[in-house]
N, C-alpha and C. Protein backbone atom coordinates (compact mmCIF):
# COMPACT_ATOMS: atom_id res chain seq x y z
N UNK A 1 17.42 -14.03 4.21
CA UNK A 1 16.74 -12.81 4.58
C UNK A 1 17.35 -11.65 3.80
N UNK A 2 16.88 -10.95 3.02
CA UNK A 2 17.20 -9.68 1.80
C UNK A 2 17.25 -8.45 3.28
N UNK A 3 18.08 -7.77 2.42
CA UNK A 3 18.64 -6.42 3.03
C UNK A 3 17.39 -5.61 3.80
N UNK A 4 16.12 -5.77 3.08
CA UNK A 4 15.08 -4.78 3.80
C UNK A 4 14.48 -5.38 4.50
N UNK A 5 14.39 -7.23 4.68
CA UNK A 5 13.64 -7.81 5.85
C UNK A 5 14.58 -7.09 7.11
N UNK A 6 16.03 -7.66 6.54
CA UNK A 6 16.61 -7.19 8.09
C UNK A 6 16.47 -5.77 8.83
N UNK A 7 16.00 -4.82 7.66
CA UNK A 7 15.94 -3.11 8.20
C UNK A 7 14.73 -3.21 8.28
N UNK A 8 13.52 -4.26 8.03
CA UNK A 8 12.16 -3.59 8.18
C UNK A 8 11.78 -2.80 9.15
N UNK A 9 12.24 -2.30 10.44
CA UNK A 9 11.98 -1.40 11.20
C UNK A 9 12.12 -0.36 10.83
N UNK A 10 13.39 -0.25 10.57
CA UNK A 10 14.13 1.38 10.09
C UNK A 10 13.57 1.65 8.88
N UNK A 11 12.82 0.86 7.79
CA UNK A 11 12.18 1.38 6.67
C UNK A 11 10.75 2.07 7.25
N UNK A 12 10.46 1.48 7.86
CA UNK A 12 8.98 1.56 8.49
C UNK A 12 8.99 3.00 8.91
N UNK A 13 10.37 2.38 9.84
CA UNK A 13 10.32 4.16 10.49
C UNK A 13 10.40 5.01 9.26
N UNK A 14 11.15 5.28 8.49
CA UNK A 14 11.29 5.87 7.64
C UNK A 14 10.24 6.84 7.02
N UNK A 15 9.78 5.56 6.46
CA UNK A 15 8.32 5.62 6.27
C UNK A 15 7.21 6.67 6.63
N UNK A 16 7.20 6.05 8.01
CA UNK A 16 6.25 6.93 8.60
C UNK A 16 6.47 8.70 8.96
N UNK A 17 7.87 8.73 8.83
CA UNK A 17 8.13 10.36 8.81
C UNK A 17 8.17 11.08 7.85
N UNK A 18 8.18 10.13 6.89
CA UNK A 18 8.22 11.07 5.54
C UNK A 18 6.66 10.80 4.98
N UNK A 19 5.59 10.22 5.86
CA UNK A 19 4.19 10.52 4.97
C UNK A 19 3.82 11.48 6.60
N UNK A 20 4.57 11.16 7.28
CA UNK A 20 3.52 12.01 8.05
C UNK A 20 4.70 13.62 7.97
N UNK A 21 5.28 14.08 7.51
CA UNK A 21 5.96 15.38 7.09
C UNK A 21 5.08 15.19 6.00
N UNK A 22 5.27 14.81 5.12
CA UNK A 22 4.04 15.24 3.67
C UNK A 22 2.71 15.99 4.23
N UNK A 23 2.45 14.69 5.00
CA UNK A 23 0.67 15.61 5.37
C UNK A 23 0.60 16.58 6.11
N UNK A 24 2.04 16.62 7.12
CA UNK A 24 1.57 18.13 8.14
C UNK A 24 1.95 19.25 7.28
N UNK A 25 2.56 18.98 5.92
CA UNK A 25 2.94 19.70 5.30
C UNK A 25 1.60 20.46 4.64
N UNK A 26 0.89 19.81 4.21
CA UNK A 26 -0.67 19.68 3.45
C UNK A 26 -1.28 20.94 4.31
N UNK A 27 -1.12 20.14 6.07
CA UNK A 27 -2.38 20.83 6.40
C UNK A 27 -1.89 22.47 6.93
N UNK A 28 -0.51 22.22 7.09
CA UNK A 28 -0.11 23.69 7.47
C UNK A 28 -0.33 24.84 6.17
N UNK A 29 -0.08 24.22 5.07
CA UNK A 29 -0.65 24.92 3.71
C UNK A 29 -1.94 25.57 3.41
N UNK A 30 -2.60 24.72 4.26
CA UNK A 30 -4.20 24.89 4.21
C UNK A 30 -4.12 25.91 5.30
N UNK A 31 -3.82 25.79 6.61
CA UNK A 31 -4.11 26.79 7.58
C UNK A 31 -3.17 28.05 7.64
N UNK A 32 -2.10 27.71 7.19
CA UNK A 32 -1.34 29.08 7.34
C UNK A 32 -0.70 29.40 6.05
N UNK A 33 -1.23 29.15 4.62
CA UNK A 33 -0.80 29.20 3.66
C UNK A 33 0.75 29.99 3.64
N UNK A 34 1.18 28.40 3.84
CA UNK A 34 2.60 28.12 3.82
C UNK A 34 2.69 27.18 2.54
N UNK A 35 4.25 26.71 2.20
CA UNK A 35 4.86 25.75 1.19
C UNK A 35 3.47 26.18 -0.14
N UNK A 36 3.33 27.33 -0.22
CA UNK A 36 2.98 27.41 -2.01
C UNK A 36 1.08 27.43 -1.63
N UNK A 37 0.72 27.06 -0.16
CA UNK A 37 -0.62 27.35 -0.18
C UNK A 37 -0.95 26.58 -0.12
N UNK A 38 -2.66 26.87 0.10
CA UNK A 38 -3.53 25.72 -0.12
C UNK A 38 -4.22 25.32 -1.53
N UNK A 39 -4.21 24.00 -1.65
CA UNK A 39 -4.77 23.50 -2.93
C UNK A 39 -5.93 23.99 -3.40
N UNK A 40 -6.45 25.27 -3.33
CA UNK A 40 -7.82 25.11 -3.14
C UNK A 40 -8.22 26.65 -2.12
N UNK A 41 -9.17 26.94 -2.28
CA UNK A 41 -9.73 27.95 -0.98
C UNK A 41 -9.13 27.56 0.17
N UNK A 42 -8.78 28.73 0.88
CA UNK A 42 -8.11 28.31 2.09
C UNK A 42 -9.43 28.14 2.98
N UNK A 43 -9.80 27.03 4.21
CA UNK A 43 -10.26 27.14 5.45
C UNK A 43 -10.38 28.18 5.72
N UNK A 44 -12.22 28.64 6.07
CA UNK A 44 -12.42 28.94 7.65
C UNK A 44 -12.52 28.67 8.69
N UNK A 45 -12.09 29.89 9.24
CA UNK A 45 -11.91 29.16 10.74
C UNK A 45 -13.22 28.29 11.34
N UNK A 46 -12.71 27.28 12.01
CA UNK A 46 -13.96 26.27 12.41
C UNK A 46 -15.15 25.61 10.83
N UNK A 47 -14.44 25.65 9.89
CA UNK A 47 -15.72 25.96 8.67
C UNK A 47 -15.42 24.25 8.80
N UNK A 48 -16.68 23.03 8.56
CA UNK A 48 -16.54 22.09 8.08
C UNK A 48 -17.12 21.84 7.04
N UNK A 49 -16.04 20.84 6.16
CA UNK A 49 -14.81 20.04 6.41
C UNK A 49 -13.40 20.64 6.80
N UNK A 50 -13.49 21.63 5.73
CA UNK A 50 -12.29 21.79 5.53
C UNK A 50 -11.07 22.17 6.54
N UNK A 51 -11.96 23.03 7.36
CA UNK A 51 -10.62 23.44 8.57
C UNK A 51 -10.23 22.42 9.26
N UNK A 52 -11.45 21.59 9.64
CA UNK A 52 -11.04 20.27 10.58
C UNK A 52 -10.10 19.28 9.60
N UNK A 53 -10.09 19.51 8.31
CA UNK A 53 -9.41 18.40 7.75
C UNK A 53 -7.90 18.93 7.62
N UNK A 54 -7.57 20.06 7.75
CA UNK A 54 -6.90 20.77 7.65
C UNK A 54 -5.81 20.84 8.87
N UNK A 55 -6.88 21.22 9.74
CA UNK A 55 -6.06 20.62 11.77
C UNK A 55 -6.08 19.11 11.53
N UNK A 56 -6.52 18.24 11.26
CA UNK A 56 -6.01 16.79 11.66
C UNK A 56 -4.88 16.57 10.44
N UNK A 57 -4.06 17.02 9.05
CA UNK A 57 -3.50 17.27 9.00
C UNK A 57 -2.21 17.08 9.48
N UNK A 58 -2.28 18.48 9.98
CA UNK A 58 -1.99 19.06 11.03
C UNK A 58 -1.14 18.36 11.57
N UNK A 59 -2.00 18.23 12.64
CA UNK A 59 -1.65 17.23 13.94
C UNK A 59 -1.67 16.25 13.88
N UNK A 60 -1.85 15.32 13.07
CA UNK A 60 -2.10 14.34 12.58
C UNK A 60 -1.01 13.86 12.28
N UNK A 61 -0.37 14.90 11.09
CA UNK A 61 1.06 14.57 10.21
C UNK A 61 2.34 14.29 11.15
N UNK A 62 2.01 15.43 12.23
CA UNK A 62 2.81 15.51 13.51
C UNK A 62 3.01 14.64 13.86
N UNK A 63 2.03 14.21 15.02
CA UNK A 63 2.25 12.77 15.85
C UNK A 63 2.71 12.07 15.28
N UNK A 64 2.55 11.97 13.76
CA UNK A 64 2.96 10.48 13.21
C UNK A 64 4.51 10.55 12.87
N UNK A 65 4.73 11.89 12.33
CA UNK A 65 6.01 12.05 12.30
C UNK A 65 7.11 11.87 12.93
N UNK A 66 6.89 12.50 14.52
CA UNK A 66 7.60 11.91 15.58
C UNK A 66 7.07 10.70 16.29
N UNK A 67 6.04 10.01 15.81
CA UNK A 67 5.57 8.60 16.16
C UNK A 67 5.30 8.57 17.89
N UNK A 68 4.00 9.21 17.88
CA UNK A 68 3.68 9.51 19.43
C UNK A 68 2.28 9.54 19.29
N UNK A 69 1.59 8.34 19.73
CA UNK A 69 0.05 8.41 19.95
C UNK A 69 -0.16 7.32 18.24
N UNK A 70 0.70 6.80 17.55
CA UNK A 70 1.33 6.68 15.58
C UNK A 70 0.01 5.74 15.55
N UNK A 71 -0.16 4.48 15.93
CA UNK A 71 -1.41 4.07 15.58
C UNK A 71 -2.73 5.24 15.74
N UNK A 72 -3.01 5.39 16.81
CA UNK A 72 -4.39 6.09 16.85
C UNK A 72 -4.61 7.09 15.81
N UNK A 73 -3.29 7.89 15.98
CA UNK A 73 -3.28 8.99 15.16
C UNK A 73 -3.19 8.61 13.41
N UNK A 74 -2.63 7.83 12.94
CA UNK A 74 -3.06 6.70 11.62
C UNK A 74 -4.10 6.52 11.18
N UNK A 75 -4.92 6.04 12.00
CA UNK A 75 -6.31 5.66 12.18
C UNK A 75 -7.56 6.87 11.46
N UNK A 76 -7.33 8.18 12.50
CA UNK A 76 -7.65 9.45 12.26
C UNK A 76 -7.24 9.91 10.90
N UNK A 77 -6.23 9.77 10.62
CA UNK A 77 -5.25 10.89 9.29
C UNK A 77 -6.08 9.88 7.94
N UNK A 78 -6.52 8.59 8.42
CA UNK A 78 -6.61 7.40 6.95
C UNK A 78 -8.26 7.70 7.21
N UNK A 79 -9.16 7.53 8.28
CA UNK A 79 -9.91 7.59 7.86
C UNK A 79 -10.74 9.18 7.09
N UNK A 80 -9.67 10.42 7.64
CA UNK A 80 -9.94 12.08 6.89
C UNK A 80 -9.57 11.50 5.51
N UNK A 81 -8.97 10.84 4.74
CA UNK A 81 -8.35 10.83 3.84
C UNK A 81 -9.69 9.73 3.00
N UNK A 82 -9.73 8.86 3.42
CA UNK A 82 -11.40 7.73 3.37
C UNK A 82 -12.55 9.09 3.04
N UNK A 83 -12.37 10.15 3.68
CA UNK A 83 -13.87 10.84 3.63
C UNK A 83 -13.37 11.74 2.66
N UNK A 84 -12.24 12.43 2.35
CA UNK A 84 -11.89 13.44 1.71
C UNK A 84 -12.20 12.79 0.14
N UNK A 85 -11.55 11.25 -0.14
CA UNK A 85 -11.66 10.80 -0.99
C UNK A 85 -12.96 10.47 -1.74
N UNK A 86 -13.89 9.68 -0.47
CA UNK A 86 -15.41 10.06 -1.11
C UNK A 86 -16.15 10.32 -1.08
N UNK A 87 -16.22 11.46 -0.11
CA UNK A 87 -16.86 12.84 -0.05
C UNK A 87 -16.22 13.61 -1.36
N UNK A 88 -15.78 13.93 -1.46
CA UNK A 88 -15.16 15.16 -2.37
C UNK A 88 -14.54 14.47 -3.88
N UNK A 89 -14.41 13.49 -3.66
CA UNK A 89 -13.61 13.30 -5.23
C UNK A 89 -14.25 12.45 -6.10
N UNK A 90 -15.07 11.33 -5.66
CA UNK A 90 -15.79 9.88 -6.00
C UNK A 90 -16.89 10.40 -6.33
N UNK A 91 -16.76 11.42 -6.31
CA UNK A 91 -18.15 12.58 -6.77
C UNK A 91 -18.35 12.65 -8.24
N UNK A 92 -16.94 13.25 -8.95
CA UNK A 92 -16.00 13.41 -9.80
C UNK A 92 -16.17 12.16 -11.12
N UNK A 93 -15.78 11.51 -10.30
CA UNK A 93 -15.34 10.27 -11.38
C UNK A 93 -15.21 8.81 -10.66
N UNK A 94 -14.44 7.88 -11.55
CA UNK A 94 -15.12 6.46 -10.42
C UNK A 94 -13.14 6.14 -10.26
N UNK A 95 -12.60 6.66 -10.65
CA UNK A 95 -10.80 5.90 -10.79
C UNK A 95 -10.10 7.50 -9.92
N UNK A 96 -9.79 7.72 -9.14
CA UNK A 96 -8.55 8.71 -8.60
C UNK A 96 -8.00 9.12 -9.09
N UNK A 97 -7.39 8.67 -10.77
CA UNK A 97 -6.78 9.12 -11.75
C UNK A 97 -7.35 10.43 -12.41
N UNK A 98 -9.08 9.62 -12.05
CA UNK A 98 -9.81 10.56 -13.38
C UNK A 98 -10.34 11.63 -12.49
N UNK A 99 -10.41 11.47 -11.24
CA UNK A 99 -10.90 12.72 -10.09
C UNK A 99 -10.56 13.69 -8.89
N UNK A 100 -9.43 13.16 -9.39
CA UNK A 100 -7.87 13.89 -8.45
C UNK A 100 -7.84 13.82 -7.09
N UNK A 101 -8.25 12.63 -7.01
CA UNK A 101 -7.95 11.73 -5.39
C UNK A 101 -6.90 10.93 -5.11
N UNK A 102 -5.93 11.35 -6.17
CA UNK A 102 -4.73 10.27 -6.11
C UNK A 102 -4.07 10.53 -4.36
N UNK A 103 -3.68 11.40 -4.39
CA UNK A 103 -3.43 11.78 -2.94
C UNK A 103 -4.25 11.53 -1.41
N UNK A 104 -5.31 11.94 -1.92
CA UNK A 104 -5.92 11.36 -0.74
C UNK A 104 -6.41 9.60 -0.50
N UNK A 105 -6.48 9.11 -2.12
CA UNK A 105 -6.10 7.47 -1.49
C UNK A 105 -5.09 7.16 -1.33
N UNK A 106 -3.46 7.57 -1.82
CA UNK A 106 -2.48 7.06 -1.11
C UNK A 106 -2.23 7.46 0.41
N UNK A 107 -2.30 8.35 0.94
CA UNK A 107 -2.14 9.21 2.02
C UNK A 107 -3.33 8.46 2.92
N UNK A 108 -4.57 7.91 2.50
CA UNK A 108 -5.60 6.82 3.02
C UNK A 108 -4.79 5.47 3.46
N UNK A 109 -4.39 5.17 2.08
CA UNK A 109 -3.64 3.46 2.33
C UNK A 109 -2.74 3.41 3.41
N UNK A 110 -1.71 5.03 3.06
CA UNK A 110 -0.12 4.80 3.66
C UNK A 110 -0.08 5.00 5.12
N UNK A 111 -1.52 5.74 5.68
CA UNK A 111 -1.74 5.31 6.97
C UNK A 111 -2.37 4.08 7.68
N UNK A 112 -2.80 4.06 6.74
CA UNK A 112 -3.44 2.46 7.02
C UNK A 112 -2.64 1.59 7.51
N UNK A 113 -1.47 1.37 6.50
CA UNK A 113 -0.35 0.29 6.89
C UNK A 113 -0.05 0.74 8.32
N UNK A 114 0.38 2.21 7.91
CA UNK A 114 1.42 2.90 9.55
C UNK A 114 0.54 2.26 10.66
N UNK A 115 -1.04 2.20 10.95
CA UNK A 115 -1.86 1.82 11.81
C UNK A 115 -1.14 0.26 11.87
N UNK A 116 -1.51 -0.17 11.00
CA UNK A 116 -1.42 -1.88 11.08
C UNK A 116 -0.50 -2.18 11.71
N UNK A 117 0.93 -1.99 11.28
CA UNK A 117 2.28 -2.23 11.46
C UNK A 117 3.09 -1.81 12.95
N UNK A 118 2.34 -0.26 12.96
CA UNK A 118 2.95 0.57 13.78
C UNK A 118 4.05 1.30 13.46
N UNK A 119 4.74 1.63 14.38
CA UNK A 119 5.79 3.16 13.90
C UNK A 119 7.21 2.56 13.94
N UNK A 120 7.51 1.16 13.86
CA UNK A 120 8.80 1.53 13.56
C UNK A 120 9.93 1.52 14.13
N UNK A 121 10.79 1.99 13.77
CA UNK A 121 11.94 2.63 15.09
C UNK A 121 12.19 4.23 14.71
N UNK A 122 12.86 4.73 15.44
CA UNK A 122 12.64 6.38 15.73
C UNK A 122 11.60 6.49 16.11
N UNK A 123 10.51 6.11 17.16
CA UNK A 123 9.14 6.59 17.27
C UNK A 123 9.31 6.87 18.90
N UNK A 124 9.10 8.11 18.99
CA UNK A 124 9.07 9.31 20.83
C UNK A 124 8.47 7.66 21.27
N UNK A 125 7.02 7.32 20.84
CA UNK A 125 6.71 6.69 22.20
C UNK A 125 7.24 4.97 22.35
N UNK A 126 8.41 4.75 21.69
CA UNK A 126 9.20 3.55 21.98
C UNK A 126 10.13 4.36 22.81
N UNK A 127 10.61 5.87 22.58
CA UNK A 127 11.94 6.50 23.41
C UNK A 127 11.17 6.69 25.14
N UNK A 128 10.02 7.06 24.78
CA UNK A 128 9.81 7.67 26.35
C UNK A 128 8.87 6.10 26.98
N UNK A 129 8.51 4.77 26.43
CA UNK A 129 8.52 3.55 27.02
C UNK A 129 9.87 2.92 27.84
N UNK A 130 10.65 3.23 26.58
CA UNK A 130 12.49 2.76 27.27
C UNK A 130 12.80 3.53 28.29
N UNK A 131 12.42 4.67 28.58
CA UNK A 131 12.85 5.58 29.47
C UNK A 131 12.36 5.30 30.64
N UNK A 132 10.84 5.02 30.40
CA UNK A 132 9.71 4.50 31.86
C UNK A 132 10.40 3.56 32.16
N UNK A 133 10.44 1.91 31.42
CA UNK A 133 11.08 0.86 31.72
C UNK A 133 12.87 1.07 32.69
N UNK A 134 13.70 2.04 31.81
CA UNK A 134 14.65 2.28 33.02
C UNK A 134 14.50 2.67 34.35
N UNK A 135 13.66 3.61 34.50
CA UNK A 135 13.40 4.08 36.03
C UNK A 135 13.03 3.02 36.72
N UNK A 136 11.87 2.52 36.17
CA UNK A 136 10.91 1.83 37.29
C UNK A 136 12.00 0.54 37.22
N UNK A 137 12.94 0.06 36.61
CA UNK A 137 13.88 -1.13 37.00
C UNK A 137 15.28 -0.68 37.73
N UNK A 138 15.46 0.65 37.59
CA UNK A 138 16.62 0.99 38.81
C UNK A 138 16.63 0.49 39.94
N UNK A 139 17.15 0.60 40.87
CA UNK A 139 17.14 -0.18 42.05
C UNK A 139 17.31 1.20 42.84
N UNK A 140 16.03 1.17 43.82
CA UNK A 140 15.81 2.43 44.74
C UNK A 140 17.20 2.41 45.42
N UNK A 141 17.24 3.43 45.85
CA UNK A 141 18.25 4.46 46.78
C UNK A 141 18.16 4.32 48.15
N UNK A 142 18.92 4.02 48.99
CA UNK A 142 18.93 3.46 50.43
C UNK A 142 19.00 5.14 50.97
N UNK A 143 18.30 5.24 52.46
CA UNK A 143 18.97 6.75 52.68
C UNK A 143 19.57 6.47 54.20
């Protein structure tokens, strides 16, 4: 067994905080032109696509980051990234290279896996499962 079968958790985790910090990074750029702005016209408010792609993002990048809700929220972040890609770029050209969707198909795939796999270790909702599991196995209190 090689060094990263035995850490495959802790890579995973890894993983998943550093694509989901990338993207909340994205969408906070877009909404509060922060880290250098948005790529592009910033969102109006409520305007679709863009604001909504912008809040899932968002919140999106979040959850996954601290790995809370990490599948569902995967699911959401890959398939914005599925529509961003061909809605908006497959328009362009037929390769990601040639239509500047490189980002939004990796950021597609790299949730994909996170869905498949799951979150990992470091993920809130393995901390606050362990936490449920302690209580409810304490042994009640006599009075």
């Amino acid at each position: 067994m090689g060094l990263l079968d035995k850490n495959r958790d802790g890579v995973l985790g890894l993983f998943r905080v550093v694509v989901g910090l990338l993207f909340a990074c994205h969408g906070a750029a877009a909404l509060f032109d922060v880290f250098g702005g948005p790529h592009g016209a910033s969102p109006r408010l409520w305007e679709w696509p863009g604001w909504w792609a912008a809040l899932i993002q968002l919140a999106g990048g979040i959850l996954v980051l601290v790995g809370y809700g990490t599948r569902a929220s995967a699911v959401i972040c890959s398939g914005s990234m599925a529509y961003a890609y061909f809605g908006t770029h497959q328009a362009h050209a037929l390769l990601p290279i040639e239509n500047g969707g490189e980002a939004a198909a990796m950021f597609c795939w790299a949730f994909l896996l996170i869905a498949a796999l799951g979150p990992g270790r470091w993920a809130l909702e393995k901390a606050l499962a362990r936490s449920d599991d302690t209580r409810t196995k304490a042994p009640l209190a006599r009075h």
